[in-house]
Protein backbone atom coordinates (compact mmCIF):
# COMPACT_ATOMS: atom_id res chain seq x y z
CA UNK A 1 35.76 15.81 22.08
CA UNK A 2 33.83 12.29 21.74
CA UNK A 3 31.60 11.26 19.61
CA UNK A 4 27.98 11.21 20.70
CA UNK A 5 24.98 8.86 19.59
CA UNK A 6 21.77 8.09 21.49
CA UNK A 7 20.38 4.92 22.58
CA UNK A 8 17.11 4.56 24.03
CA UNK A 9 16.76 6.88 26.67
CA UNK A 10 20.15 7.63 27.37
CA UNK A 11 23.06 9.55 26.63
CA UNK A 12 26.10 7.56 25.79
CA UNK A 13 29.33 9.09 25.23
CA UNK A 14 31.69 7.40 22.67
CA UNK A 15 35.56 8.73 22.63
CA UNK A 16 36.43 7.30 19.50
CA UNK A 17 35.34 5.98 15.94
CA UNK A 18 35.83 2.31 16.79
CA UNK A 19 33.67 3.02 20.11
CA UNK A 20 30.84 4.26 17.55
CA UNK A 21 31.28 1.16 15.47
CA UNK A 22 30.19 -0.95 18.29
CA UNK A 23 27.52 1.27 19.40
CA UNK A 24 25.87 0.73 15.86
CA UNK A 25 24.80 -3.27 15.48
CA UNK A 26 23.73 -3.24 11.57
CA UNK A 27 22.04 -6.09 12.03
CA UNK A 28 19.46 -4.80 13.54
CA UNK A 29 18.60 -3.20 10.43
CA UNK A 30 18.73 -6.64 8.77
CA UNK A 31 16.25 -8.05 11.00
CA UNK A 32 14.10 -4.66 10.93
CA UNK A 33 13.40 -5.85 7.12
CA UNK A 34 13.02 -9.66 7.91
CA UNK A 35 11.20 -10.01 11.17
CA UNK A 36 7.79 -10.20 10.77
CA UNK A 37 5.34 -8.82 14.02
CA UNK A 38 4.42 -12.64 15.54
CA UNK A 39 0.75 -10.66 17.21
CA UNK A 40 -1.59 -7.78 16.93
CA UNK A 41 -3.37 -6.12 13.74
CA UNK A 42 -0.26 -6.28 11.79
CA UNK A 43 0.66 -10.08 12.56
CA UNK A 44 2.93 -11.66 9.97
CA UNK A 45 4.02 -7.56 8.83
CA UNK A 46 7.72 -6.96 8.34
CA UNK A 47 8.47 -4.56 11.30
CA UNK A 48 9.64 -2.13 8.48
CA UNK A 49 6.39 -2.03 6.76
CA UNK A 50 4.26 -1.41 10.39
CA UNK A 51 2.22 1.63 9.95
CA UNK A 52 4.49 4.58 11.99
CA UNK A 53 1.42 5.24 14.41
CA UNK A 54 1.27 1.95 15.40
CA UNK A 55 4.74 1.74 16.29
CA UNK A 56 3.65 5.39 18.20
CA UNK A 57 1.61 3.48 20.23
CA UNK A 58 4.00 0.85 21.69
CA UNK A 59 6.31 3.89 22.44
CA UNK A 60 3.51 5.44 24.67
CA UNK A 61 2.24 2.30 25.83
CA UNK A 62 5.77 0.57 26.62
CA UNK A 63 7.10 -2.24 24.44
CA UNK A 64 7.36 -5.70 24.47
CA UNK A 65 10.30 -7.18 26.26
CA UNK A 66 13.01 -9.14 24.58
CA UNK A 67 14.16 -9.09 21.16
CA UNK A 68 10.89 -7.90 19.69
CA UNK A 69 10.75 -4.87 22.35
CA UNK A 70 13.99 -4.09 21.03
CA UNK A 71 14.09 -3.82 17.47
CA UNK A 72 10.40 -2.41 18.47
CA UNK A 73 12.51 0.37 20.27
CA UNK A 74 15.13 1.43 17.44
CA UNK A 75 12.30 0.70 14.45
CA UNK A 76 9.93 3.96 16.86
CA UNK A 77 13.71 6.12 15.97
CA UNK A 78 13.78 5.40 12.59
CA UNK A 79 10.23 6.22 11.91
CA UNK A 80 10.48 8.92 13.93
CA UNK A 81 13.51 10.24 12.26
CA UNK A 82 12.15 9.39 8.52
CA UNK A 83 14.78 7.00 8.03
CA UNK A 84 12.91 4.23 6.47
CA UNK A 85 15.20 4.05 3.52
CA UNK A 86 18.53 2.66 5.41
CA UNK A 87 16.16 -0.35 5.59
CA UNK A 88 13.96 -0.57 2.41
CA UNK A 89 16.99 -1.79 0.18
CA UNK A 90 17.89 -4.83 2.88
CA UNK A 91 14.28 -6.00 2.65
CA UNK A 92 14.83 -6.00 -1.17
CA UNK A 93 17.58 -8.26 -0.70
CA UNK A 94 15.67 -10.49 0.62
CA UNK A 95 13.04 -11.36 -2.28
């Protein structure tokens, strides 16, 4: 039996641990707690400080496209999943 992990809105199927490792891109986190949002209410926000709701809203409304869209996209499944902390003590790293 695989390994399973979700990305977006689809099911991927991993067979083994080293498929799993490049599934998960940790620097994505790292940018999560250095990116700031470049437009909107929250301009100049890290994207890990952005209010959950708001990142609600680009999940309804469809996010941006490109980079931003994407860490967008994985920042709505951390909130969503309360996982906030994997990236609090990266943006502490930073200061």
């Amino acid at each position: 039996m695989g390994f399973y992990t979700v990305k977006w809105r689809s099911l991927i199927v991993l067979t083994d641990k080293a498929s799993l490792m490049d599934a998960f891109k940790p620097e994505l986190l790292q940018q999560l707690a250095t990116t700031r949002m470049p437009y909107g209410k929250y301009t100049n926000c890290l994207l890990i400080d952005l209010p959950e709701p708001y990142v609600c809203w680009f999940a309804r409304k469809g996010f941006p496209k490109g980079s931003l869209g994407v860490l967008l996209e994985v920042l709505y499944e951390i909130k969503l999943n309360g996982l906030e902390d994997l990236v609090r003590p990266l943006k502490r790293e930073q200061r």
